[in-house]
Each structure stands twice: as structure tokens, then as C-alpha cells.
C-alpha atoms as a PDB file:
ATOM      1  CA  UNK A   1     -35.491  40.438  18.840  1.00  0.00           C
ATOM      2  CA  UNK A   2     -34.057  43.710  17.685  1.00  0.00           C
ATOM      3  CA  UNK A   3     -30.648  44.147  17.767  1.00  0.00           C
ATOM      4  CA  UNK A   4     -28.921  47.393  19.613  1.00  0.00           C
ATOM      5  CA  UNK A   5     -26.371  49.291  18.710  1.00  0.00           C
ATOM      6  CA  UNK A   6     -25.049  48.629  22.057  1.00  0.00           C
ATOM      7  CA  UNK A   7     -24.166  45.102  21.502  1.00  0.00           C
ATOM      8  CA  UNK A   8     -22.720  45.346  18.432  1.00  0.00           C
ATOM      9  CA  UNK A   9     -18.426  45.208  18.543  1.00  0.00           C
ATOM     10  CA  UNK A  10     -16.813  47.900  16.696  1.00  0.00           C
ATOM     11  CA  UNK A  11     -13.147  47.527  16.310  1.00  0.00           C
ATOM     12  CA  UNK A  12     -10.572  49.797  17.532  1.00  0.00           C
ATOM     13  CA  UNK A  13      -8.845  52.580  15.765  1.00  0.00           C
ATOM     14  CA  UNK A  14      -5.357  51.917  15.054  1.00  0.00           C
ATOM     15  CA  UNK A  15      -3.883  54.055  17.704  1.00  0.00           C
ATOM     16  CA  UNK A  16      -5.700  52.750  20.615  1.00  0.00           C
ATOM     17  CA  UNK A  17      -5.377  49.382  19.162  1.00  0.00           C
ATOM     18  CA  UNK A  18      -1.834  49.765  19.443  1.00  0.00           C
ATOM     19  CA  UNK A  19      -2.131  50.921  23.149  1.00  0.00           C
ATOM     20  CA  UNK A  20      -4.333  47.963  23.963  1.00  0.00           C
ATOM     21  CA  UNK A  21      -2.247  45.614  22.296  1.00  0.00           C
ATOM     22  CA  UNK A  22       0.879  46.982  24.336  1.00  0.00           C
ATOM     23  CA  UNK A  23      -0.798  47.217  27.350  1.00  0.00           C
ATOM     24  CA  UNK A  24      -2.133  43.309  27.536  1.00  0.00           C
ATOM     25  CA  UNK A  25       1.744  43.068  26.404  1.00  0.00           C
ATOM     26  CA  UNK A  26       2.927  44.551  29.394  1.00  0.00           C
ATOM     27  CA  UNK A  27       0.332  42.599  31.505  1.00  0.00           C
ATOM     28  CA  UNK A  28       1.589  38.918  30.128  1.00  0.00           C
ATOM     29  CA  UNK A  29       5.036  39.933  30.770  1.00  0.00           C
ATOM     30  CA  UNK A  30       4.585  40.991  34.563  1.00  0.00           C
ATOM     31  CA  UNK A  31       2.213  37.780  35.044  1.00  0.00           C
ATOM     32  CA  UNK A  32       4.793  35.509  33.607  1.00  0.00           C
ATOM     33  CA  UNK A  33       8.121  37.292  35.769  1.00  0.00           C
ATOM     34  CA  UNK A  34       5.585  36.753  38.717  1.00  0.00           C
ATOM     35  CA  UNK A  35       4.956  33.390  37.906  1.00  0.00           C
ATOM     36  CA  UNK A  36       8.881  32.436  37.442  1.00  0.00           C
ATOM     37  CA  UNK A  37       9.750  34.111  40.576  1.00  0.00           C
ATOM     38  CA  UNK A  38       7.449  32.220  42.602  1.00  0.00           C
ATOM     39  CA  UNK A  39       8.127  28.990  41.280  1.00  0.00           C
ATOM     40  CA  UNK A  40      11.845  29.916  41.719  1.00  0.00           C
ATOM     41  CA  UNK A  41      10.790  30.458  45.264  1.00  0.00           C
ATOM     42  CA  UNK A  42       8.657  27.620  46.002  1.00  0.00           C
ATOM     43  CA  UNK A  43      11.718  25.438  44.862  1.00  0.00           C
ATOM     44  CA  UNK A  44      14.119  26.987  46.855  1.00  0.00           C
ATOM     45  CA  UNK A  45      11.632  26.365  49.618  1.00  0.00           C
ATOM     46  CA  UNK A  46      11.055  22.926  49.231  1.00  0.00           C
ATOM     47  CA  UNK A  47      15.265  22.723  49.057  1.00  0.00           C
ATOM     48  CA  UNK A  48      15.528  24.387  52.675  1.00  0.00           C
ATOM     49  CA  UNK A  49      12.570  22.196  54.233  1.00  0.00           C
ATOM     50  CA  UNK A  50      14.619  18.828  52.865  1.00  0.00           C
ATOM     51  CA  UNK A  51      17.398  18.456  55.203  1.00  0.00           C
ATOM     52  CA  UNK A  52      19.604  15.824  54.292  1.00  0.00           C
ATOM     53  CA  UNK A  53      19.303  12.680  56.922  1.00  0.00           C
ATOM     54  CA  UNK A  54      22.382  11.281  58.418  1.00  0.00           C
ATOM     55  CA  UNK A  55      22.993   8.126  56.473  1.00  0.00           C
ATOM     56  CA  UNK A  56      22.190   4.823  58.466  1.00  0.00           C
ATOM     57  CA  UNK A  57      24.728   1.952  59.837  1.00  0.00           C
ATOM     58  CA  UNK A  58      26.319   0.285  56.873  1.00  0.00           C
ATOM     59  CA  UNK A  59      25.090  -3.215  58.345  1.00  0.00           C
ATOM     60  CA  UNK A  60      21.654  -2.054  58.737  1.00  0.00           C
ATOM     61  CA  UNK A  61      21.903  -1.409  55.129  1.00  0.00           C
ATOM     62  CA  UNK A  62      24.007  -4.317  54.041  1.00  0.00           C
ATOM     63  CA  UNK A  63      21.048  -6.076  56.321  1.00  0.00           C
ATOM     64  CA  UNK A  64      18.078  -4.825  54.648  1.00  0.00           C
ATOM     65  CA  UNK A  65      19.541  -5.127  51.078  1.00  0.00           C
ATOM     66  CA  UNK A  66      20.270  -8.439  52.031  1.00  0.00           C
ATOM     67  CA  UNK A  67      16.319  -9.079  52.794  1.00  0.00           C
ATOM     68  CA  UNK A  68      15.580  -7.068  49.996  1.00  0.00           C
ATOM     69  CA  UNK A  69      17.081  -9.366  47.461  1.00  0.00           C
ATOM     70  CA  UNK A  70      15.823 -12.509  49.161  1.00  0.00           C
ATOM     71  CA  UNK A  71      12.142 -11.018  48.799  1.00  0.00           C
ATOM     72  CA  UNK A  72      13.469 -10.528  45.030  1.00  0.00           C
ATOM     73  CA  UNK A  73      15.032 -14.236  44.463  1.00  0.00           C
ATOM     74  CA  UNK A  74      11.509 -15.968  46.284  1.00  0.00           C
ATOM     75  CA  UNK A  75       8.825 -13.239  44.238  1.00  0.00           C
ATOM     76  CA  UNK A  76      10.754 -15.054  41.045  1.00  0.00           C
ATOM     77  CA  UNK A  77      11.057 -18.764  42.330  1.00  0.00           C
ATOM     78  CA  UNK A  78       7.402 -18.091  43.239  1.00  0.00           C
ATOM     79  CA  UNK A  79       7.733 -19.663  46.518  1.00  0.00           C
ATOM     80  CA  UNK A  80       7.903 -18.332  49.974  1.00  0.00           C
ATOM     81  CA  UNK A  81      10.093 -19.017  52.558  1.00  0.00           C
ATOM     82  CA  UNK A  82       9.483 -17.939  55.847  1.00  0.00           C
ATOM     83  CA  UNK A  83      12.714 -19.294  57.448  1.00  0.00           C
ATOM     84  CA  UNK A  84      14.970 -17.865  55.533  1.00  0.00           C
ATOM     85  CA  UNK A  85      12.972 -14.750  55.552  1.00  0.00           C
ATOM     86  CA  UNK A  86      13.161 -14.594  59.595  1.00  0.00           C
ATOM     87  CA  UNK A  87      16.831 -15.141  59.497  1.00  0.00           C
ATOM     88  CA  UNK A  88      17.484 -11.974  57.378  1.00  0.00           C
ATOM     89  CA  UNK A  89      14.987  -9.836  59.456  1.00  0.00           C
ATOM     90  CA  UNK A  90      16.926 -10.929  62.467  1.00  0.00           C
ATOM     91  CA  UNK A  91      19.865  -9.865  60.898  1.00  0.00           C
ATOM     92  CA  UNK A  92      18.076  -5.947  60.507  1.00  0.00           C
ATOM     93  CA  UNK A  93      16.711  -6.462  63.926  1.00  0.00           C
ATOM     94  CA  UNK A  94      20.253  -6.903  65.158  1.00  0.00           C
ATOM     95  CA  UNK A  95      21.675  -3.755  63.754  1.00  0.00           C
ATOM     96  CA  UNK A  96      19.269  -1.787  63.327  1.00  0.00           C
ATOM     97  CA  UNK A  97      19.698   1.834  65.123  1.00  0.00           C
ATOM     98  CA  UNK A  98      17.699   3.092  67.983  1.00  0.00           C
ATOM     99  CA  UNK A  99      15.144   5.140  65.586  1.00  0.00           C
ATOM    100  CA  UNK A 100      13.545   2.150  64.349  1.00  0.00           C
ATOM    101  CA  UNK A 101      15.123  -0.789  66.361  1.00  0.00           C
ATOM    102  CA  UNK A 102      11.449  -1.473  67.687  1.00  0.00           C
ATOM    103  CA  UNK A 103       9.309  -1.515  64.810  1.00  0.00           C
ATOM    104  CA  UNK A 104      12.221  -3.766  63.468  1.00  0.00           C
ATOM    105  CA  UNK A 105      11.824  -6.525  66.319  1.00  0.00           C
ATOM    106  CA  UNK A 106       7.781  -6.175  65.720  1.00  0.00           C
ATOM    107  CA  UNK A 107       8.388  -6.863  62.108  1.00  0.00           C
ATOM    108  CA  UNK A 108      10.800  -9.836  63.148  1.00  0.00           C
ATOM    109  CA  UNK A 109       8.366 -10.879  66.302  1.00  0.00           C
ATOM    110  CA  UNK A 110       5.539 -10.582  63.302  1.00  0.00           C
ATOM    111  CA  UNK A 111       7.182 -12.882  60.939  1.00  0.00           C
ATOM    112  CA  UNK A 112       8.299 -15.452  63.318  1.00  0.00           C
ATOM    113  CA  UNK A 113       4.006 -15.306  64.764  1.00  0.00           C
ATOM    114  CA  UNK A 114       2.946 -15.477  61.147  1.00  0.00           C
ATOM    115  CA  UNK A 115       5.600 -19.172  61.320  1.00  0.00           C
ATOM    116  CA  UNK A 116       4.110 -20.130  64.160  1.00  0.00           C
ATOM    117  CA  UNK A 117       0.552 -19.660  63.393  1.00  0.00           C
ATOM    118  CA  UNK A 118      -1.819 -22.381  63.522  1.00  0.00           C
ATOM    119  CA  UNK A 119      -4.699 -21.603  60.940  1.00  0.00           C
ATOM    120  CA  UNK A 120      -5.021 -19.205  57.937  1.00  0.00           C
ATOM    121  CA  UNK A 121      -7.359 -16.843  60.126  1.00  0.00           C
ATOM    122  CA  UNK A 122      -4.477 -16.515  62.605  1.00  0.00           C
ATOM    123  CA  UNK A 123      -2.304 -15.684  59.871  1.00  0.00           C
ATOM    124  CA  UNK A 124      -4.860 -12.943  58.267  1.00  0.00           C
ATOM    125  CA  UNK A 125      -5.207 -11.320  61.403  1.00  0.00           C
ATOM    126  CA  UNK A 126      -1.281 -10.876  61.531  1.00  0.00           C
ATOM    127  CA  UNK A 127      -1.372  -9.440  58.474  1.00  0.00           C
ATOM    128  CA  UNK A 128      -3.973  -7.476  58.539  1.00  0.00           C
ATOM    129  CA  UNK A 129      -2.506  -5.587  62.217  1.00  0.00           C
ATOM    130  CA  UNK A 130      -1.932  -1.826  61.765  1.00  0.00           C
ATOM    131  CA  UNK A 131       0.690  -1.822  64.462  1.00  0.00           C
ATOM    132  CA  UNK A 132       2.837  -4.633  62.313  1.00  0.00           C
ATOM    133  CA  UNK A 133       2.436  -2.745  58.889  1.00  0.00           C
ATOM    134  CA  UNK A 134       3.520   0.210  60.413  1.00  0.00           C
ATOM    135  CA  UNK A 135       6.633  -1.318  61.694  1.00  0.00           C
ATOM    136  CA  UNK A 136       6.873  -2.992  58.366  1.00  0.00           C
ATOM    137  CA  UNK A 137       6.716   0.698  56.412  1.00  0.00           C
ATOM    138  CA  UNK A 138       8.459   2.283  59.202  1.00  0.00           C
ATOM    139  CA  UNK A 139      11.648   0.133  58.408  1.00  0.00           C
ATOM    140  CA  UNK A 140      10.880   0.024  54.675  1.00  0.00           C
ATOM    141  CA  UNK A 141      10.717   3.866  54.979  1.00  0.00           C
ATOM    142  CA  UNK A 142      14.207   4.223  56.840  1.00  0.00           C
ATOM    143  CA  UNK A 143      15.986   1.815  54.594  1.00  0.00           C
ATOM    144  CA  UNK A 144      14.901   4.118  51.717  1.00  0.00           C
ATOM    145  CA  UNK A 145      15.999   7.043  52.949  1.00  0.00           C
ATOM    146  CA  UNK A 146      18.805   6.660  54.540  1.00  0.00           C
ATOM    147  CA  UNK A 147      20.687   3.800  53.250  1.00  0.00           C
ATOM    148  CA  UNK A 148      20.399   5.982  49.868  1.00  0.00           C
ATOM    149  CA  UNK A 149      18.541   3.745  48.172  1.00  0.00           C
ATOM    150  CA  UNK A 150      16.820   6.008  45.423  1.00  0.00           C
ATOM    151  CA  UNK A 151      20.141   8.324  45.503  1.00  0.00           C
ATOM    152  CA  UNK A 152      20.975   9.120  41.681  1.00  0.00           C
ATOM    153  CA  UNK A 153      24.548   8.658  41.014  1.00  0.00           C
ATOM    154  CA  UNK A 154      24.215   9.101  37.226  1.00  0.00           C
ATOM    155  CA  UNK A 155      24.955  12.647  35.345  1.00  0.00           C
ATOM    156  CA  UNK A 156      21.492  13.165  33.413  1.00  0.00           C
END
């Protein structure tokens, strides 16, 4: 295969080396402004479409910290107790607001089936309802958020 003078790469003079070199410069520069000023945007985006959410009931959340160190204290004991687990869910079910009072009596009319349930396939089929986890996440989801659960208090 013969080789053409074509395809053979001759370097630049110095001048228009220079030039080129300034120019792809230039280039990098504008590319990286345009880059900062739309991430600067999209953040500042994201900030507007993130409303803070009015904070929920203090004994909602006193209520569903309540549960959520009960969940803690059994997942350590390694033992379950539905009981005592019911009696805290009625205690969310009883003040929790309008927004997700219903999918917090499903969750307690859930755990007091899941009690009452006669075989392990009765109590599979409780658990495995997409209504019930729904409630489930749907309270999870509004104890998170607006009992300021994740909230960083700390300076770093």
C-alpha cells in the first residue's frame, strides 16, 4: 500500500500554531462559562420547583417517631410484636391530618387484619396488597417530609 502525501501530518508553522492554539483556547473557555451557567441555572431551578411543605402536627410526629423507635427496639430484640405495634399506629391514626388520615387507618386496619389472620397465606396476601403498601409509604413518605426528619441542623 503506497503511502500519499495526503495522509501524511505536517505540523504547523509557528504562527498559525499560535492562532490554533488560542483559538481552541477561546473555545474551552466559552464551553466551560456555558457549562457553569447552566448548572448555576439548573440549581436554581430545582430550588424554585422545591417548595418548602408546611410542617405536620407535632403529635403526628411525636406519633410516628414513637412507632418508629418501637420498629427500632423489636428489629434489635429480634422479635415482633404486633400488639404493641397496633397501639402506636392507632396513636398516628388518631392524629394524623386529613392528607393522609386514610392511608393511616388502612395501615392500622392492615396491621390489626395481619393480628387477626388465621393462616400464613392470609397473612402473605396482606402483605403482599398494593393498596396497604401504598398507605404504608404514603405515611412513611409524609412523616419524612414533613415532620423534618432528614432536616440537617449541623453547620458542615
Amino acid at each position: 500500500m503506497a503511502v500519499v502525501a495526503d495522509d501524511v501530518l505536517t505540523p504547523l508553522d509557528p504562527d498559525s500554531d499560535l492562532v490554533s492554539r488560542r483559538r481552541a483556547r477561546k473555545w474551552w473557555i466559552a464551553v466551560g462559562i456555558l457549562g457553569l451557567v447552566g448548572a448555576i441555572a439548573m440549581a436554581w431551578a430545582g430550588q424554585k420547583s422545591n417548595p418548602k411543605l408546611p410542617p405536620a402536627p407535632a403529635p403526628f410526629c411525636k406519633a410516628a417517631k414513637r412507632y418508629e423507635n418501637e420498629l427500632q427496639r423489636q428489629q434489635i430484640a429480634y422479635k415482633r410484636d404486633l400488639g404493641r405495634q397496633i397501639t402506636y399506629v392507632e396513636d398516628i391514626a388518631a392524629t394524623a391530618p386529613k392528607q393522609v388520615r386514610a392511608d393511616a387507618e388502612t395501615f392500622l386496619g392492615a396491621l390489626r387484619s395481619l393480628q387477626a389472620a388465621p393462616d400464613q397465606q392470609a397473612k402473605q396476601a396482606l402483605k403482599d396488597d398494593p393498596d396497604i403498601k401504598q398507605a404504608v409509604v404514603n405515611v412513611n413518605r409524609f412523616w419524612n417530609q414533613r415532620c423534618g426528619v432528614f432536616d440537617r441542623q449541623s453547620g458542615i
